[in-house]
Protein backbone atom coordinates (compact mmCIF):
# COMPACT_ATOMS: atom_id res chain seq x y z
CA UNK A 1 0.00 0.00 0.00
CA UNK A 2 1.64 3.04 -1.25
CA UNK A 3 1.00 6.12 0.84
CA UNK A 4 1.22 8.45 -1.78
CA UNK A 5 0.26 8.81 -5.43
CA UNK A 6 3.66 8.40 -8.39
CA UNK A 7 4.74 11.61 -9.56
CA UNK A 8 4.30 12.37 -11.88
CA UNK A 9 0.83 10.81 -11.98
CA UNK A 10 -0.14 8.43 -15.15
CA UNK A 11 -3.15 10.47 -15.07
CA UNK A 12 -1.56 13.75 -16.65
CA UNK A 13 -1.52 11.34 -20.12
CA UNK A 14 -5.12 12.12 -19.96
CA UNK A 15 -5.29 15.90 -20.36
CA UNK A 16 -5.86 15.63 -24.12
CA UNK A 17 -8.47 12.72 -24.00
CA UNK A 18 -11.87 13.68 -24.87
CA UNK A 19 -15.10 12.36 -24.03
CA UNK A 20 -18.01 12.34 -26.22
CA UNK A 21 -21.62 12.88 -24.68
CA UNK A 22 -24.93 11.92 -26.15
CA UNK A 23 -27.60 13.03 -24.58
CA UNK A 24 -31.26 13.23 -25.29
CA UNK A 25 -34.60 14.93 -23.68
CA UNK A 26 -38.39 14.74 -23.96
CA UNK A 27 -40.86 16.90 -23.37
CA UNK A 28 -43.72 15.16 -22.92
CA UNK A 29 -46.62 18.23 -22.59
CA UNK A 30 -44.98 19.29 -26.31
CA UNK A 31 -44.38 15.94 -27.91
CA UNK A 32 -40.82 17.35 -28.08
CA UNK A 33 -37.97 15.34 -28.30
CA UNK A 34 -34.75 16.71 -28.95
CA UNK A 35 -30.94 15.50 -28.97
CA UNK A 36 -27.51 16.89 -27.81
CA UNK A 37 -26.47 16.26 -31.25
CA UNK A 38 -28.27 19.18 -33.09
CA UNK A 39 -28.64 19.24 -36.98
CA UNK A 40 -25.79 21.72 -37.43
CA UNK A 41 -23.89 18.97 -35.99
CA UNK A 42 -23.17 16.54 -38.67
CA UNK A 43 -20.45 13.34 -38.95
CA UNK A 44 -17.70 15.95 -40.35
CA UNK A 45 -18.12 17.98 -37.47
CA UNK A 46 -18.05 15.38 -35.16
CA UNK A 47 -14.73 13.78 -36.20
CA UNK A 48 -12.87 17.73 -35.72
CA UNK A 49 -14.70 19.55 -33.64
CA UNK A 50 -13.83 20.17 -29.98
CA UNK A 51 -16.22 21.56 -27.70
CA UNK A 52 -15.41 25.37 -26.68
CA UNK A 53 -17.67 27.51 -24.76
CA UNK A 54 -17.33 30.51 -27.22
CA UNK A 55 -15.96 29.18 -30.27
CA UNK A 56 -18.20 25.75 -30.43
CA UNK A 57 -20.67 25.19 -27.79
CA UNK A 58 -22.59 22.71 -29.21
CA UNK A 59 -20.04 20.32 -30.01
CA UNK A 60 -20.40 17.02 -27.82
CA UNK A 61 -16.88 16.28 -28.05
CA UNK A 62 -14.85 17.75 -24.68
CA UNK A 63 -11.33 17.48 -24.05
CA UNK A 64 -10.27 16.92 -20.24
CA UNK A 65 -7.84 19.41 -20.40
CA UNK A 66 -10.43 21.69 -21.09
CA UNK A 67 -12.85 21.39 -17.91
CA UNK A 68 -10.20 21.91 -16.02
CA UNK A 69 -9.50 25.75 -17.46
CA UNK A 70 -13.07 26.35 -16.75
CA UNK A 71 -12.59 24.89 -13.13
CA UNK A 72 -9.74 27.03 -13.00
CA UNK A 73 -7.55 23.97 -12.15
CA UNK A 74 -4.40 23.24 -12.91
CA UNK A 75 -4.40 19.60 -14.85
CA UNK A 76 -1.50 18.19 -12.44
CA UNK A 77 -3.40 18.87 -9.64
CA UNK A 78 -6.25 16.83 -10.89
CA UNK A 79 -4.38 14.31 -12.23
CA UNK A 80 -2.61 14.02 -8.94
CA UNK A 81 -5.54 13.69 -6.26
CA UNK A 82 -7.76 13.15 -8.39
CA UNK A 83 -11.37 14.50 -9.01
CA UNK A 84 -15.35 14.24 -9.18
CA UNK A 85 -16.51 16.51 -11.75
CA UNK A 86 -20.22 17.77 -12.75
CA UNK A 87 -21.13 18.19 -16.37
CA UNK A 88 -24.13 19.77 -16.48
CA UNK A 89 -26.71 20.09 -19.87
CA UNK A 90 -29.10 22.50 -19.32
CA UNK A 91 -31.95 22.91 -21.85
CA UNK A 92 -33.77 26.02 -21.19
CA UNK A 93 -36.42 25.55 -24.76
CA UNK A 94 -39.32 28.64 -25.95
CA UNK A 95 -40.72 26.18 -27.90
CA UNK A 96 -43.13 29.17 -29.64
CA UNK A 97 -40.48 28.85 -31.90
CA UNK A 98 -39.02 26.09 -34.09
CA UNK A 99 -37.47 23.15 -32.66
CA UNK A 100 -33.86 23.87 -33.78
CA UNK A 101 -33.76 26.77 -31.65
CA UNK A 102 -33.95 24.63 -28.61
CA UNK A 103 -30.09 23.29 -27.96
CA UNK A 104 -27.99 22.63 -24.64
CA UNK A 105 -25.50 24.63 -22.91
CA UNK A 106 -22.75 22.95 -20.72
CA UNK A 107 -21.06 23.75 -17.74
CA UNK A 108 -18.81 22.54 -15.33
CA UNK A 109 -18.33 22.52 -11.83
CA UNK A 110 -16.45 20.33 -8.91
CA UNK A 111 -18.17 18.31 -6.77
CA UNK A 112 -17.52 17.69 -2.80
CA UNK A 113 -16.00 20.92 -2.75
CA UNK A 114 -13.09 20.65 -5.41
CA UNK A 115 -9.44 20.27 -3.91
CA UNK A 116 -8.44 23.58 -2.21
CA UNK A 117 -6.18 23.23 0.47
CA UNK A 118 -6.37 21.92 3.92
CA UNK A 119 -9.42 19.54 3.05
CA UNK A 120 -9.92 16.01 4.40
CA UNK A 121 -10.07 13.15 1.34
CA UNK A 122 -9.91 16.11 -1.59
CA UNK A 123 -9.97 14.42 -4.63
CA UNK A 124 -11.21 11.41 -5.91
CA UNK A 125 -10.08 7.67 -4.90
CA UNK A 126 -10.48 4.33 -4.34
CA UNK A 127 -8.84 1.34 -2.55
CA UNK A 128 -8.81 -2.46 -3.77
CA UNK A 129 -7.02 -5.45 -2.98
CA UNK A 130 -5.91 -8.32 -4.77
CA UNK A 131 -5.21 -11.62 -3.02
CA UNK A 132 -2.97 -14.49 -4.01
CA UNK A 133 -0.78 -17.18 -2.41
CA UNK A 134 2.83 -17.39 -1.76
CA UNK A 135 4.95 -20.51 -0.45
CA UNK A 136 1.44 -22.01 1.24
CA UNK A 137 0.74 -18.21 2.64
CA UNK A 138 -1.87 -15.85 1.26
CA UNK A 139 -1.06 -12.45 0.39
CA UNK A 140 -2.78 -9.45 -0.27
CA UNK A 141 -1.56 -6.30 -2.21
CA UNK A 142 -3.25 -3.51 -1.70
CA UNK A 143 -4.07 -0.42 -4.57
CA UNK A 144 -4.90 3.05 -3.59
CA UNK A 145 -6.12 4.17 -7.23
CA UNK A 146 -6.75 7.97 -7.96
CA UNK A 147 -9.15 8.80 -10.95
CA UNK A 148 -11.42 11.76 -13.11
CA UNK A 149 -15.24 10.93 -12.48
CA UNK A 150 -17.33 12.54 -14.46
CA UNK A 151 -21.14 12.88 -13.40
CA UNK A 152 -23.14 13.99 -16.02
CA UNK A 153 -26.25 16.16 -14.98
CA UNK A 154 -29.15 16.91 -17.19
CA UNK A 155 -31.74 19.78 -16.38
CA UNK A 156 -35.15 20.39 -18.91
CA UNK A 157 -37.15 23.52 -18.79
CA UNK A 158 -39.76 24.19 -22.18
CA UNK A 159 -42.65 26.48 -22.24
CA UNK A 160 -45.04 27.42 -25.12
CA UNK A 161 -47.81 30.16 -25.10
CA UNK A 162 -50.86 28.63 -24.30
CA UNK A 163 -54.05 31.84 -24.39
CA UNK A 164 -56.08 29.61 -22.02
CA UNK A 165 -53.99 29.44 -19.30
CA UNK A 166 -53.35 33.13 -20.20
CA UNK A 167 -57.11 34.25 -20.09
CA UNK A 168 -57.61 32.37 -16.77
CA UNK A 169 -54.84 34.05 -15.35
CA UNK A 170 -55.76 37.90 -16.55
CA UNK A 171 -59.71 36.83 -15.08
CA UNK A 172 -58.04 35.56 -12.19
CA UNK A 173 -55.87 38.80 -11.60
CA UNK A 174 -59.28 40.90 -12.41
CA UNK A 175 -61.49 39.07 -9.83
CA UNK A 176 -58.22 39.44 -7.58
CA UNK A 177 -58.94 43.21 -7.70
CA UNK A 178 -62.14 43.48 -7.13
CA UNK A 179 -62.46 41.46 -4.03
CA UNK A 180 -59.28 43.44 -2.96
CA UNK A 181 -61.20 46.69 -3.17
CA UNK A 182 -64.03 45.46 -1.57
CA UNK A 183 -62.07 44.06 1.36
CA UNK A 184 -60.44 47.65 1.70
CA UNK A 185 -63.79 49.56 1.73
CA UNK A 186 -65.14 47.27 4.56
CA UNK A 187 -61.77 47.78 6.72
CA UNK A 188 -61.40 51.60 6.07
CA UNK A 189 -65.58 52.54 6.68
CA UNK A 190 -65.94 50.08 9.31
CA UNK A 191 -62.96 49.19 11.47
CA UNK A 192 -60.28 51.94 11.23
CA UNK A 193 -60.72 54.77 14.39
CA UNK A 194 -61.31 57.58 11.57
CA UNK A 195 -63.66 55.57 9.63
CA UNK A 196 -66.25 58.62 9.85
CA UNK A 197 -63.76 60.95 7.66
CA UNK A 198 -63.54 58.27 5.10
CA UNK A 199 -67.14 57.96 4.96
CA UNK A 200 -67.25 61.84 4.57
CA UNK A 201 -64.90 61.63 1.65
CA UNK A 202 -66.19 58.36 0.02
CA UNK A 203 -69.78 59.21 -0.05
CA UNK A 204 -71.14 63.16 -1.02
CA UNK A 205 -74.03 63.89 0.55
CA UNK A 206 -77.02 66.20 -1.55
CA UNK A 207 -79.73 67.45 -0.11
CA UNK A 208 -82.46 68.17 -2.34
CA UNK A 209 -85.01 71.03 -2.46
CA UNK A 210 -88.28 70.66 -3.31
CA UNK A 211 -89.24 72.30 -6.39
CA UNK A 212 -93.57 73.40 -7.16
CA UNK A 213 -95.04 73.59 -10.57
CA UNK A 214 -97.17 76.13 -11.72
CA UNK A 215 -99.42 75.39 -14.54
CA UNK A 216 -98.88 77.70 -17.74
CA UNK A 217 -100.84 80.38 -18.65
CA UNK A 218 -102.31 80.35 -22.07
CA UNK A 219 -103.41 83.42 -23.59
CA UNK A 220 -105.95 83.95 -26.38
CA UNK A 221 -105.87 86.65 -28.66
């Protein structure tokens, strides 16, 4: 059981490997389906491209070397205590318009914590054993192995405009009003201490006069 890792670590071979990610989504109150492989993304593509945040973001092919700059790690320190990374695909979809519109974004982030300094078990390992026998007496080697996991996280959000959940809402909002201005009326004329000056100012008093009529006078010439 070695007590720490070989330096330099085998893993640092691995900062130019890529991974490729297929990923697909449903949304079932559309009858939308859609893939992480868009239809800009064709089998040319695929065979070059390399994913990049600015340059290609919806290329499904990402170099390790590459999540760690957006960790800000350094590579060596990965590859040395190794790491459990979160790959996240977020599909945020207006699906008012066409279905091409509606692609992933990906980001990155550790998990646990990531590896700054003074943490307990930073990094990302594993122990094992392997038994065997030798002269009549069993043995037992035993592997501390350090490794990149890669957990790959998938969040769905779609809307679509929809007028009857919009007219329920604006009838709801109305009716919302108008009970609100009753409920103020009844508090302010009946409850509050100077409920009599609201009533003065709410309500105009008119008292009428009484008014005779005389009959007209017709004259004949």
């Amino acid at each position: 059981d070695c007590a720490s890792s070989l330096s330099p670590p085998l893993l640092m071979a691995a900062e130019n490997f890529t991974i490729f990610i297929k990923n697909a989504i449903t949304f079932t109150a559309f009858g939308v389906s859609r893939r992480n492989i868009v239809e800009s993304v064709t089998k040319e593509t695929l065979r070059n491209c390399t994913y990049h945040k600015v340059h290609d973001p919806l290329c499904p092919v990402i170099r390790l070397g590459y999540i760690a700059e957006e960790l800000k790690e350094n590579f060596s320190v990965l590859a040395y205590k190794g790491s459990m990374i979160g790959i996240v695909i977020n599909w945020d979809c207006d699906l008012d318009w066409p279905e091409r519109f509606c692609i992933p974004t990906y980001t990155f982030h550790h998990l646990y914590g990531g590896l700054g300094k003074g943490k307990v078990s930073a990094g990302f390992n594993f122990r094992y054993a392997k038994y065997y026998q030798e002269n009549g007496t069993e043995m037992r080697d035993l592997y501390k192995v350090f490794g990149i996991r890669l957990d790959v996280l998938v969040n769905g959000k779609a809307g679509k405009f929809n007028i009857i959940p919009t007219m329920m809402t604006i009838g709801s909002g109305v009716g919302v009003f108008g009970v609100a201005t009753l409920v103020c009326d009844l508090v302010m004329l009946h409850m509050l201490p100077k409920r009599n000056y609201y009533k003065q100012k709410k309500f105009k008093h008119v008292e009428g006069a009484s008014v005779e009529s005389t009959p007209a006078k017709v004259s004949e010439d």
